[in-house]
N, C-alpha and C. Protein backbone atom coordinates (compact mmCIF):
# COMPACT_ATOMS: atom_id res chain seq x y z
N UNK A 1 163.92 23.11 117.34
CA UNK A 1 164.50 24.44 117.13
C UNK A 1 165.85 24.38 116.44
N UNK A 2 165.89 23.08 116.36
CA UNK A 2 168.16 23.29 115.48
C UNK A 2 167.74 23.47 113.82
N UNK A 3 166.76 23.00 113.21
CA UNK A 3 166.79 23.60 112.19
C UNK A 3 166.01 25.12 111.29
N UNK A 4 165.52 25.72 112.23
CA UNK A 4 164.85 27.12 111.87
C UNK A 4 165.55 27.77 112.34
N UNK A 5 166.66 28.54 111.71
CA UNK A 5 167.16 29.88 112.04
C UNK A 5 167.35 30.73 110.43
N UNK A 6 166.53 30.86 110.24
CA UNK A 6 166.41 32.00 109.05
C UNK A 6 166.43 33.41 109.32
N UNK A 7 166.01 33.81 110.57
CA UNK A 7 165.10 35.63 110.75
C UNK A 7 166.26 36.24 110.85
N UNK A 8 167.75 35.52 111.66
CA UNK A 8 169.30 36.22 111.59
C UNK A 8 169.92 35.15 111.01
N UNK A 9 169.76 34.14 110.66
CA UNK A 9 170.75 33.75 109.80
C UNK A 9 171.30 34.40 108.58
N UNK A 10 169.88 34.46 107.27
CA UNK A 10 170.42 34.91 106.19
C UNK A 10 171.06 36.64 105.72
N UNK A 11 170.41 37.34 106.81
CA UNK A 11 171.21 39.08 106.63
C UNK A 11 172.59 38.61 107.09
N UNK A 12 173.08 37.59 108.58
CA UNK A 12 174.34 37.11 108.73
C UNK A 12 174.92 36.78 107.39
N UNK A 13 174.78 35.60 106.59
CA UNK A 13 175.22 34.83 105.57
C UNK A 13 175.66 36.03 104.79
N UNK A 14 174.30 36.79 103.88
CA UNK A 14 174.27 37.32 103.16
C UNK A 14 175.47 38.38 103.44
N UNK A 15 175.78 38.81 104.47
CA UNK A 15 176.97 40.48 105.02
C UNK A 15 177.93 39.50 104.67
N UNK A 16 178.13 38.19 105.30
CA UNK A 16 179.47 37.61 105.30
C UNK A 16 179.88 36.95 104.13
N UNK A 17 179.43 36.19 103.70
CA UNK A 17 179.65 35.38 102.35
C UNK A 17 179.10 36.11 101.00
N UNK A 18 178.19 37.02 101.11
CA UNK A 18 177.22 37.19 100.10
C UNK A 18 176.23 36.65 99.42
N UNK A 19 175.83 37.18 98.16
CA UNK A 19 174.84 36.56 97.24
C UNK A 19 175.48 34.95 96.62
N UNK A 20 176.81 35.11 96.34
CA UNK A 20 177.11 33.85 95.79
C UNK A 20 176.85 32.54 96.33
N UNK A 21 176.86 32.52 97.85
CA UNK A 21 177.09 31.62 98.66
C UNK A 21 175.84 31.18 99.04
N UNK A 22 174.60 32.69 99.09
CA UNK A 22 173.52 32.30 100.05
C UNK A 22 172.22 30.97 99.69
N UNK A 23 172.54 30.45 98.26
CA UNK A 23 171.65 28.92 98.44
C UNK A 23 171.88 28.20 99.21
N UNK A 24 173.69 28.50 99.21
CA UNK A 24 173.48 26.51 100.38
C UNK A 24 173.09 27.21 101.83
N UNK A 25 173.09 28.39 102.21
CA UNK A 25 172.41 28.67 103.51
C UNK A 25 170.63 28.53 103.56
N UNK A 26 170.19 29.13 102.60
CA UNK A 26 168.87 28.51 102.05
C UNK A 26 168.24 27.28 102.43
N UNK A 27 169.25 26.79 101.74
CA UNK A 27 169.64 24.95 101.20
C UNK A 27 169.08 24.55 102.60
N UNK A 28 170.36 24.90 103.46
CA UNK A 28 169.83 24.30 104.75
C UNK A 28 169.16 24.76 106.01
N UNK A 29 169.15 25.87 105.70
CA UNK A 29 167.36 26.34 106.41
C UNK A 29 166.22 25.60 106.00
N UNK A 30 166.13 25.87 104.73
CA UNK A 30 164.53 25.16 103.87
C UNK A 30 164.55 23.60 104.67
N UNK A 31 165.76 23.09 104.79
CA UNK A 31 165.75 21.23 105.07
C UNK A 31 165.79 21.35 107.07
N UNK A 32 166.10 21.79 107.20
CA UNK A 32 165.84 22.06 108.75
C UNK A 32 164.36 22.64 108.86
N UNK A 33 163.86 23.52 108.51
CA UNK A 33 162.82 24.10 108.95
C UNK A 33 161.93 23.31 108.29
N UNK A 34 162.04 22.85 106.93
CA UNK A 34 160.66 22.46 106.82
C UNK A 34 160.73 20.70 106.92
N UNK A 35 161.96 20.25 107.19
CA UNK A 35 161.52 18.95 107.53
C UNK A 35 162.02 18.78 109.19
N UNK A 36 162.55 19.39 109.38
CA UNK A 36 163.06 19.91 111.06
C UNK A 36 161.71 20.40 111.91
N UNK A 37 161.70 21.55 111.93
CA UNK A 37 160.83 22.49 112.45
C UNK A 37 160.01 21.59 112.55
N UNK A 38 159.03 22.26 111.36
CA UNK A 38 157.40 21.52 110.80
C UNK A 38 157.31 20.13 110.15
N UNK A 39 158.45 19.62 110.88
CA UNK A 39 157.91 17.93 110.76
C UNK A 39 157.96 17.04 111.49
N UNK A 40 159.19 16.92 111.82
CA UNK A 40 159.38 16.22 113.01
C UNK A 40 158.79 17.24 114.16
N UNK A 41 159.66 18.65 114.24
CA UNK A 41 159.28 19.54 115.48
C UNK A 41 157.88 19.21 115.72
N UNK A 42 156.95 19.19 114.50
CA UNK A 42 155.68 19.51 114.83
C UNK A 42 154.91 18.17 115.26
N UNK A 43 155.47 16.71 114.70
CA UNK A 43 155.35 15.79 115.12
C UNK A 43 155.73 15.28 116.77
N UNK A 44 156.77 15.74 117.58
CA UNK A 44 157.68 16.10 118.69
C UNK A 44 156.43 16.80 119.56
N UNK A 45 155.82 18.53 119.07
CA UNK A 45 154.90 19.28 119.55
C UNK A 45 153.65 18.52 120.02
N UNK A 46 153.06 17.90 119.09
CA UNK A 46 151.62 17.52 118.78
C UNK A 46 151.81 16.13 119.89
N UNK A 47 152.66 14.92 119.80
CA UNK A 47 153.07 14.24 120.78
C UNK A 47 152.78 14.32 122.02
N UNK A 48 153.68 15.45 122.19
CA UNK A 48 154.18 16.02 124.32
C UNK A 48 153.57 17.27 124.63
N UNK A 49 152.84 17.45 123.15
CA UNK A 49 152.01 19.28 123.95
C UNK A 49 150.73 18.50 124.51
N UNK A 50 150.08 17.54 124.60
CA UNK A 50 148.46 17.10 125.30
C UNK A 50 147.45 17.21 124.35
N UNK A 51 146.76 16.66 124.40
CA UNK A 51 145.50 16.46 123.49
C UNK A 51 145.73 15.46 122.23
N UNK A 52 146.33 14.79 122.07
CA UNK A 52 147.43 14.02 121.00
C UNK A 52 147.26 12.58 121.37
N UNK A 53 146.48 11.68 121.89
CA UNK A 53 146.71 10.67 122.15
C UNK A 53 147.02 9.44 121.16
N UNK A 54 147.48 9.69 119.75
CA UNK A 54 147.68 8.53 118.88
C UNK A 54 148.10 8.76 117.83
N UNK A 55 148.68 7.56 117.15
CA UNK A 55 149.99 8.21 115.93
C UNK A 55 149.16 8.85 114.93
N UNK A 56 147.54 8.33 114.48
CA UNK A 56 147.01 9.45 113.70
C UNK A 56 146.69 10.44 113.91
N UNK A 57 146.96 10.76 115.14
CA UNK A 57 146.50 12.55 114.78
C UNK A 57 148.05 13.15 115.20
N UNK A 58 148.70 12.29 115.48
CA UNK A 58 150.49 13.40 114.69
C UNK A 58 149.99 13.32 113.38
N UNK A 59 150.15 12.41 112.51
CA UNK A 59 150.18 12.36 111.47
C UNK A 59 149.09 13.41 110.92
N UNK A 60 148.11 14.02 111.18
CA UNK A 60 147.05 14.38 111.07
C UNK A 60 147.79 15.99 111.37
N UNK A 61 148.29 16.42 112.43
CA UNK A 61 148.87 17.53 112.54
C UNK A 61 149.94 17.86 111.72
N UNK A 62 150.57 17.04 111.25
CA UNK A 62 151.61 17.10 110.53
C UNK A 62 151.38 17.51 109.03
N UNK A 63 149.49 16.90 108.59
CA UNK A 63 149.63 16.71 107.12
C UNK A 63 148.99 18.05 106.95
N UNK A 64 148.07 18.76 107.83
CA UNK A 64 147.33 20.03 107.82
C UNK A 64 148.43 21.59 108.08
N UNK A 65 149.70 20.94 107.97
CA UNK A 65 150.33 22.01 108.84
C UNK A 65 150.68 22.99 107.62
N UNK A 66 150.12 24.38 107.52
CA UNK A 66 150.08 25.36 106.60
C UNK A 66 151.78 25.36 105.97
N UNK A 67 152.52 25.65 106.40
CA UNK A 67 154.22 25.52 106.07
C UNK A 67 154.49 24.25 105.14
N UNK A 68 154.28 23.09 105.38
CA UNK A 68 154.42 22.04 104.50
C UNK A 68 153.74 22.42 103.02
N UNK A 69 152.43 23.09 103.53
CA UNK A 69 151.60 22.95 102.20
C UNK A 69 152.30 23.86 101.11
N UNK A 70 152.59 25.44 101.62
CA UNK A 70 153.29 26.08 101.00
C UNK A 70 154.60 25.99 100.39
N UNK A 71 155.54 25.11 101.07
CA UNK A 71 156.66 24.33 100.41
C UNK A 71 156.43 23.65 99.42
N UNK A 72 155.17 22.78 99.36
CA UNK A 72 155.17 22.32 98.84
C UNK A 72 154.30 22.98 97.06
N UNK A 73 153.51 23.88 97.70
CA UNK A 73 152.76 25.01 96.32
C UNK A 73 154.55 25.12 95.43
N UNK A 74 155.56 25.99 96.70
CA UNK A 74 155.80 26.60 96.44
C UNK A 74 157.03 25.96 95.04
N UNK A 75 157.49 24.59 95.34
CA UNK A 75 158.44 23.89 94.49
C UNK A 75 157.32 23.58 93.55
N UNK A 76 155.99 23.52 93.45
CA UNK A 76 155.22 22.78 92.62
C UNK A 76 155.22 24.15 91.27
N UNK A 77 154.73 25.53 91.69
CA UNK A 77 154.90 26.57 91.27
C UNK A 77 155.95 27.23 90.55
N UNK A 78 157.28 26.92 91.37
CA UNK A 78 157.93 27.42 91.00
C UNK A 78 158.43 28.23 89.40
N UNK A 79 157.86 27.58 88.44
CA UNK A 79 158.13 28.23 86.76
C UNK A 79 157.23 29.26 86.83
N UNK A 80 155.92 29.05 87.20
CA UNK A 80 154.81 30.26 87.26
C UNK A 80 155.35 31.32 87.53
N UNK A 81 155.32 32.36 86.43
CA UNK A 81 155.46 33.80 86.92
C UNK A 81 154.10 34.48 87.12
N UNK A 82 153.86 34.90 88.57
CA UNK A 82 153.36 35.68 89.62
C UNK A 82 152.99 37.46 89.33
N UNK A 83 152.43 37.87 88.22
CA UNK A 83 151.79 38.89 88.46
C UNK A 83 152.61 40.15 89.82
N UNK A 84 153.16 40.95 89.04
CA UNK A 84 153.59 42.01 89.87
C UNK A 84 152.68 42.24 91.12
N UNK A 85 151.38 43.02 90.85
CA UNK A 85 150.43 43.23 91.58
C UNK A 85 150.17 42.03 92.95
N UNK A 86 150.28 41.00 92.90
CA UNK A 86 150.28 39.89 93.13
C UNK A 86 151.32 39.69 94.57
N UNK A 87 152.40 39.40 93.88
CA UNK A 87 153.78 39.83 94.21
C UNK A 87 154.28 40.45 95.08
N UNK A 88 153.38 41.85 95.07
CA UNK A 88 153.68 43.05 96.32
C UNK A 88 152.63 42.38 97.15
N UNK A 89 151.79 41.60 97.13
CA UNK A 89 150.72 41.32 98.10
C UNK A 89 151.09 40.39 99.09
N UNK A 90 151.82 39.50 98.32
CA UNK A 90 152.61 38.17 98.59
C UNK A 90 153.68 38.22 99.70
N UNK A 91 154.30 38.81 99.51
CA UNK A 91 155.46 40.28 100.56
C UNK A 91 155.26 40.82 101.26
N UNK A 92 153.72 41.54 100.98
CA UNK A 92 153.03 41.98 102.34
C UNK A 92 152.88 41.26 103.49
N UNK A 93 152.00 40.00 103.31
CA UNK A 93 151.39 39.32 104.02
C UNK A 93 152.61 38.56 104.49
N UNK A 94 153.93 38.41 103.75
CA UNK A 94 154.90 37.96 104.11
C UNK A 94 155.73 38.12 105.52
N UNK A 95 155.97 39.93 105.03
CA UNK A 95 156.49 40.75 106.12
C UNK A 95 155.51 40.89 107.20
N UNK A 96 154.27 41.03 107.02
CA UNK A 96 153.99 41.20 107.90
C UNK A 96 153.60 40.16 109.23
N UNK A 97 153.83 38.89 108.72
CA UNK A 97 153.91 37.89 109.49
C UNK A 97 155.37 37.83 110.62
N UNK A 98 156.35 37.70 109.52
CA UNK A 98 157.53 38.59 110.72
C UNK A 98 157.10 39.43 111.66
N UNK A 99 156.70 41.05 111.29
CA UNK A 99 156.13 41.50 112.17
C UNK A 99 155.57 41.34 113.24
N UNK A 100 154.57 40.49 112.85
CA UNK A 100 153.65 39.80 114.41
C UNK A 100 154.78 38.41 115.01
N UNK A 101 155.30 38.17 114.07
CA UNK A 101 156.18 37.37 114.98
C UNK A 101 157.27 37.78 116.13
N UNK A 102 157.79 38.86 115.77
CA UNK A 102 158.60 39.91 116.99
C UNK A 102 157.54 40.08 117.86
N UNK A 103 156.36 40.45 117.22
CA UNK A 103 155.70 41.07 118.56
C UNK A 103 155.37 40.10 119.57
N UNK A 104 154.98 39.23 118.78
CA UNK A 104 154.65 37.76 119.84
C UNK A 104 155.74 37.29 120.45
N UNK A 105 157.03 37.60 119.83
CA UNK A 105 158.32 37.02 120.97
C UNK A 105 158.18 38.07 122.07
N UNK A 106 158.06 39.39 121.92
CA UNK A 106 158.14 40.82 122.57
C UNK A 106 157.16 40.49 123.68
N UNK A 107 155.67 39.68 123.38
CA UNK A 107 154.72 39.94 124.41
C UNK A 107 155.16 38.82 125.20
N UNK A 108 155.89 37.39 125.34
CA UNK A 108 156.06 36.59 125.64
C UNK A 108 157.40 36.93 126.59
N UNK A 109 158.54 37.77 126.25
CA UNK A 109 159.65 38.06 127.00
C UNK A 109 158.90 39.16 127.80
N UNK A 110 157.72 40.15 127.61
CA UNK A 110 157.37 40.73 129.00
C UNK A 110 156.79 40.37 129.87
N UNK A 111 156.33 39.02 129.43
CA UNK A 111 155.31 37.91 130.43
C UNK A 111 156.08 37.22 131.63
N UNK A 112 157.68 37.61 131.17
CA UNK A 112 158.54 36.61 131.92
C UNK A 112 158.32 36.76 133.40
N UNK A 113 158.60 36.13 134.61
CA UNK A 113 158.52 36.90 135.68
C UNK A 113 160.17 36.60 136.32
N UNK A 114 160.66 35.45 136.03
CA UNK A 114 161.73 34.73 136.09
C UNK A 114 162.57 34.29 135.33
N UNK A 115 163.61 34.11 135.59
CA UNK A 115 164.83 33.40 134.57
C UNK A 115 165.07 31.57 134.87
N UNK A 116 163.72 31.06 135.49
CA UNK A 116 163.77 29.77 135.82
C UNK A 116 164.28 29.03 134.68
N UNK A 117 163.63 29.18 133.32
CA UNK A 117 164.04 28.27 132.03
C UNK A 117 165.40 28.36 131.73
N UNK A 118 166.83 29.22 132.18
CA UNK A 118 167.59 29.59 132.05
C UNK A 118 168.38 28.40 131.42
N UNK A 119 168.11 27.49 132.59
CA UNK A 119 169.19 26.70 132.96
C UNK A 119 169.06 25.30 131.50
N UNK A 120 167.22 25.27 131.44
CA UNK A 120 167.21 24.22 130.22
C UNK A 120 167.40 24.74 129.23
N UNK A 121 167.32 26.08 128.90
CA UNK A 121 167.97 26.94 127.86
C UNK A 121 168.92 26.95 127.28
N UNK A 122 169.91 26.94 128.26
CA UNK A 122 171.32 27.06 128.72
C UNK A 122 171.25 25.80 127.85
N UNK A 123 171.08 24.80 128.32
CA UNK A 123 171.68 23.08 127.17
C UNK A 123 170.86 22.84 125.93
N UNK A 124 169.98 23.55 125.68
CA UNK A 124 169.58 23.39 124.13
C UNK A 124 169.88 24.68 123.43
N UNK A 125 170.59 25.57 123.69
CA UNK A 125 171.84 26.77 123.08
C UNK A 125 172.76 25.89 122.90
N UNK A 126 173.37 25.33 124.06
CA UNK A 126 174.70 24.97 124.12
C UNK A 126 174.28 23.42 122.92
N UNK A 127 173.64 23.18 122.44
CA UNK A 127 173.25 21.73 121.69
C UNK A 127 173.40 22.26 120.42
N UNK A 128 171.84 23.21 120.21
CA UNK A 128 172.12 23.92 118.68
C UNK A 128 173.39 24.66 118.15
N UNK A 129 174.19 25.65 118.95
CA UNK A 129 175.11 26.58 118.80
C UNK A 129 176.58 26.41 118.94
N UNK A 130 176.27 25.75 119.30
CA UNK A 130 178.19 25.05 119.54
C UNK A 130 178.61 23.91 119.34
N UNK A 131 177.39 22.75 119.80
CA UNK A 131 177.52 21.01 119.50
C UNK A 131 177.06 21.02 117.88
N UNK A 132 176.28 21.50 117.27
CA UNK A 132 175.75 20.81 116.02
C UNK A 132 176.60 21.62 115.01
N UNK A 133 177.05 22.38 114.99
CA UNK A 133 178.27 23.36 114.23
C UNK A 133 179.25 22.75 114.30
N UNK A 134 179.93 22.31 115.80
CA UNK A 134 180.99 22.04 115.29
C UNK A 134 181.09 20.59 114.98
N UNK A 135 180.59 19.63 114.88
CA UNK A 135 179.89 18.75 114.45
C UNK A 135 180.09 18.14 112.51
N UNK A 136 178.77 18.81 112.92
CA UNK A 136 178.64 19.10 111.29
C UNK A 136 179.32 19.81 110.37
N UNK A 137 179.97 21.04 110.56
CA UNK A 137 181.06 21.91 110.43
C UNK A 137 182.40 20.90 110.16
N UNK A 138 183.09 20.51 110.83
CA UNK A 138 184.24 19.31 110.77
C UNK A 138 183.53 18.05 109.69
N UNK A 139 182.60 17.56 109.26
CA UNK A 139 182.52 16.68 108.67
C UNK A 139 182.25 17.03 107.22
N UNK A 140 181.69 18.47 107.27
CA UNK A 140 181.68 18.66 105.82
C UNK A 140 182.72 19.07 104.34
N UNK A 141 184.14 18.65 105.25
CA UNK A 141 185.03 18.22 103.88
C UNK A 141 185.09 16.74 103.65
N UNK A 142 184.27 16.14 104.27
CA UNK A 142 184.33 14.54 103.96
C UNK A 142 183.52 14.33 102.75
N UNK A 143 182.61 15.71 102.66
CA UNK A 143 181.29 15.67 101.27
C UNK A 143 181.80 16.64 100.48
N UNK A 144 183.05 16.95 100.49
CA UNK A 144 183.84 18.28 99.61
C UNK A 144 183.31 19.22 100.04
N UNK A 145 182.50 20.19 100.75
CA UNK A 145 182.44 20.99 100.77
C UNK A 145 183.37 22.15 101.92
N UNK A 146 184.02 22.77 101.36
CA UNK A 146 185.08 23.37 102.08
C UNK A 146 184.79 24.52 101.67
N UNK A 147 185.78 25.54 101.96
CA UNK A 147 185.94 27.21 101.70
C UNK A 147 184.84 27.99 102.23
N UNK A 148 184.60 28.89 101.15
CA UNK A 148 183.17 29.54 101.60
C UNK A 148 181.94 28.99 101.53
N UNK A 149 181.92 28.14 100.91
CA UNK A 149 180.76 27.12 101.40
C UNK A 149 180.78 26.18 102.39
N UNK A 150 181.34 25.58 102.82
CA UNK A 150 181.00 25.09 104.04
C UNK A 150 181.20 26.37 105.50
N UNK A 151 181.55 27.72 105.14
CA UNK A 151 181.51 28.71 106.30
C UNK A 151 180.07 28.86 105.84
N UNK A 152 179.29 29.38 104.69
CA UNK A 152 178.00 29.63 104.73
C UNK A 152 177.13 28.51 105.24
N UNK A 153 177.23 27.21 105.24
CA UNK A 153 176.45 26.40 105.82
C UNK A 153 176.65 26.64 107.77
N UNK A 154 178.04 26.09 107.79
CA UNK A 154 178.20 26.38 109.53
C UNK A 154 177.53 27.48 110.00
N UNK A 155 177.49 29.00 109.34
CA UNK A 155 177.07 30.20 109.61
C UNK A 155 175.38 29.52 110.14
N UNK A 156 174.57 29.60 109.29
CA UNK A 156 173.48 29.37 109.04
C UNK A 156 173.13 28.03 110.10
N UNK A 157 173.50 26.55 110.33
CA UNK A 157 173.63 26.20 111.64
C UNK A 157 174.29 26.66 113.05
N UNK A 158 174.90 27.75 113.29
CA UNK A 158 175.29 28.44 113.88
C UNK A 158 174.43 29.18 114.52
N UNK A 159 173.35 29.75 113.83
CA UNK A 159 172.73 30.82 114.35
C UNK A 159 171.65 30.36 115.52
N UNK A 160 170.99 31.30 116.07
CA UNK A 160 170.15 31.07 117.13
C UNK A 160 168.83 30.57 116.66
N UNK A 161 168.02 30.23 117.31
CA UNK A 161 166.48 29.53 117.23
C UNK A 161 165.83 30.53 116.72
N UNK A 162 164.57 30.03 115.65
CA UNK A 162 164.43 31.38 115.42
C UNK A 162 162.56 31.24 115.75
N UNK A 163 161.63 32.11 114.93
CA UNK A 163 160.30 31.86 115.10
C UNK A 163 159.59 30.75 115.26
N UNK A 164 159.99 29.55 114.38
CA UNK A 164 159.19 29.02 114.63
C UNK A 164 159.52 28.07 115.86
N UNK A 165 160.01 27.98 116.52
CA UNK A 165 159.78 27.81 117.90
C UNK A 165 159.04 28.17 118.74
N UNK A 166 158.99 29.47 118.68
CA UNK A 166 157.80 30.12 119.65
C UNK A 166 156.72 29.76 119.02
N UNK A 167 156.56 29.87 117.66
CA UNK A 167 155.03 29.57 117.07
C UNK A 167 154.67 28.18 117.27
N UNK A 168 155.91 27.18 117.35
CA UNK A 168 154.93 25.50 117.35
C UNK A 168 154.58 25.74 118.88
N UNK A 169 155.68 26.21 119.48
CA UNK A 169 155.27 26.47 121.64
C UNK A 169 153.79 26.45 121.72
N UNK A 170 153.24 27.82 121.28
CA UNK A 170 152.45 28.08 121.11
C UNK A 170 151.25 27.63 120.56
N UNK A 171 151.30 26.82 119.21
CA UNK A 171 150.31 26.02 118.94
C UNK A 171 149.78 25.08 119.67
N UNK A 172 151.05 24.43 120.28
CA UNK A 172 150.95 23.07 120.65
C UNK A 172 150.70 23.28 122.54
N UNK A 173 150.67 24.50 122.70
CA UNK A 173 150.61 24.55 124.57
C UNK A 173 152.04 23.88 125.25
N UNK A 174 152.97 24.34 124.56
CA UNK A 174 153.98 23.73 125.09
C UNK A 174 154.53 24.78 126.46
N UNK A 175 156.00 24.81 126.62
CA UNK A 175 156.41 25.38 127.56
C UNK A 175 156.91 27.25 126.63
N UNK A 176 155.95 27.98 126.85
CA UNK A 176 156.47 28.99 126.20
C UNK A 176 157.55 30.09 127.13
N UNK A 177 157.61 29.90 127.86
CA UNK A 177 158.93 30.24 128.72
C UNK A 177 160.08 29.86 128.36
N UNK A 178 160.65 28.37 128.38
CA UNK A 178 161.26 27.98 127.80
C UNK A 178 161.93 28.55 126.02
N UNK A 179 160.60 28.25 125.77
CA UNK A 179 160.84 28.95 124.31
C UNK A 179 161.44 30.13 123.88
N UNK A 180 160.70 31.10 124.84
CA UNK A 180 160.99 32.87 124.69
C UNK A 180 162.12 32.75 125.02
N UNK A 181 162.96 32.29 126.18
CA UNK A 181 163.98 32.19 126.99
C UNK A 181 165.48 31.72 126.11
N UNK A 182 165.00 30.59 125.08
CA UNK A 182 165.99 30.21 124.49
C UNK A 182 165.79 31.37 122.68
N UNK A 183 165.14 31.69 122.77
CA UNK A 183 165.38 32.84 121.45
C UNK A 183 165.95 33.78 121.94
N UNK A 184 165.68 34.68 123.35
CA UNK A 184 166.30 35.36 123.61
C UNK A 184 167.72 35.48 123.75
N UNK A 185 168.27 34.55 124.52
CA UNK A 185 169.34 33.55 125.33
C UNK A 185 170.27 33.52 123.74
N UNK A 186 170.02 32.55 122.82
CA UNK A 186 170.20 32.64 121.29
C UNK A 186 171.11 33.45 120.54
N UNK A 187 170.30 34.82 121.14
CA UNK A 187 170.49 35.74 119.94
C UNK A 187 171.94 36.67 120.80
N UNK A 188 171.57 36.61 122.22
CA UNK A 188 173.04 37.19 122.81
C UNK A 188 173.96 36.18 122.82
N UNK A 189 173.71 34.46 122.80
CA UNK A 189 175.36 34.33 122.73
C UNK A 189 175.56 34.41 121.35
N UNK A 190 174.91 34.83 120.21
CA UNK A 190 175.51 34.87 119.27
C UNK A 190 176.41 35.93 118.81
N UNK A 191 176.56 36.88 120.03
CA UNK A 191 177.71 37.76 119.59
C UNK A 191 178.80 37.06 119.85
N UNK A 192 178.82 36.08 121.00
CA UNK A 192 180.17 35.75 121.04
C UNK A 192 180.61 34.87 120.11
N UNK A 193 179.35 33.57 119.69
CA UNK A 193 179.80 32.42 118.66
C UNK A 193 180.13 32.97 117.95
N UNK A 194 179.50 33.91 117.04
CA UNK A 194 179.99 34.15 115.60
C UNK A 194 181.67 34.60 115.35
N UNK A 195 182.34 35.24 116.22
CA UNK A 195 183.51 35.01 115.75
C UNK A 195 184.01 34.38 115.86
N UNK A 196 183.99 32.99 116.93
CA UNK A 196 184.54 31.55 116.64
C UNK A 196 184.36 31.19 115.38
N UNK A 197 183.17 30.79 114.96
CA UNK A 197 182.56 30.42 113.80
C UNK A 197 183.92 30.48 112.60
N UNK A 198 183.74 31.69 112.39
CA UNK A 198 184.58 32.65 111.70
C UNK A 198 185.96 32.08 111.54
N UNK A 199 186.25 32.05 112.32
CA UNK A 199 187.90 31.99 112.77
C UNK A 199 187.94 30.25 112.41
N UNK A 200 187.42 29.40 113.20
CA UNK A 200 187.42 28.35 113.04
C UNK A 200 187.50 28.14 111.45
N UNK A 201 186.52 28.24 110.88
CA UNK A 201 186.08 27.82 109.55
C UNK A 201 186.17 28.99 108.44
């Protein structure tokens, strides 16, 4: 979960830094999520979720996993211009995957009965949101990047866990309590991080 936070990261980035800034937030979403998330994560998932008993079928989950493939269409593609008609379809099916993704966090936080996961919650917030920011945050004038670019990167590691957490949970039969618990958990302390963030950097 430390590298997928896109769903509030980039409207964050984008209000605070703007359009100028928002590749390297991109930058490092795309490298968290798709070699974060859906690679290792999904390698991590497929492992400790059961049914997995051997390094070929990580590897095997890993190479079928729809997200990789599309990263990978999608840099292969990239010069192709895409048909308007096309385009709006593309967007559709886009948004509307968001869509079902709220709803599936929505049906999962009314499933809750307890706040038991709180507490492991509690240290993988406190890991992604405060340890890997400030972290990484402090080291990135050692690679020049300072000013508003290194606030748009911190921003963007800053933010809370986002979908695909619940979705590998879910694939993989993991602990989806846990999961729901720390997106939720996430997204309220991020009223308070973000003006550290800020201030700090």
């Amino acid at each position: 979960m430390v590298g997928n936070t896109g769903y509030i990261g980039y409207p964050v980035t984008l209000s605070i830094v703007g359009t100028q800034y928002f590749a390297w937030a991109l930058f490092y979403d795309l490298l968290g999520t798709t070699l974060g998330a859906y690679g290792l994560g999904v390698a991590l998932a497929a492992r400790f979720g059961g049914g997995v008993h051997s390094h070929l079928q990580v590897i095997k989950a890993i190479i079928i996993n729809p997200d990789l493939w599309s990263f990978g269409f999608g840099l292969l593609f990239r010069e192709v211009k895409i048909p308007a008609p096309v385009e709006f379809w593309l967007e559709l099916v886009a948004w509307s995957c968001v869509a079902l993704s709220l709803v599936l966090i929505g049906m999962r936080l009314s499933k809750l009965t307890s706040w038991h996961s709180l507490p492991r919650a509690s240290i993988s917030i406190g890991i992604k949101m405060l340890i890997v920011p400030l972290i990484l945050g402090s080291i990135l004038p050692l690679f020049g990047l300072t000013g508003t670019t290194a606030r748009a990167i911190v921003l963007q590691m800053a933010m809370p866990p986002a979908f695909a957490t619940l979705v590998i949970a879910e694939t993989f039969h993991l602990d989806r309590d846990l999961a729901v618990t720390a997106l939720a958990m996430g997204s309220m302390v991020l009223l308070v991080t973000l003006p550290i963030w800020l201030w700090l950097f």
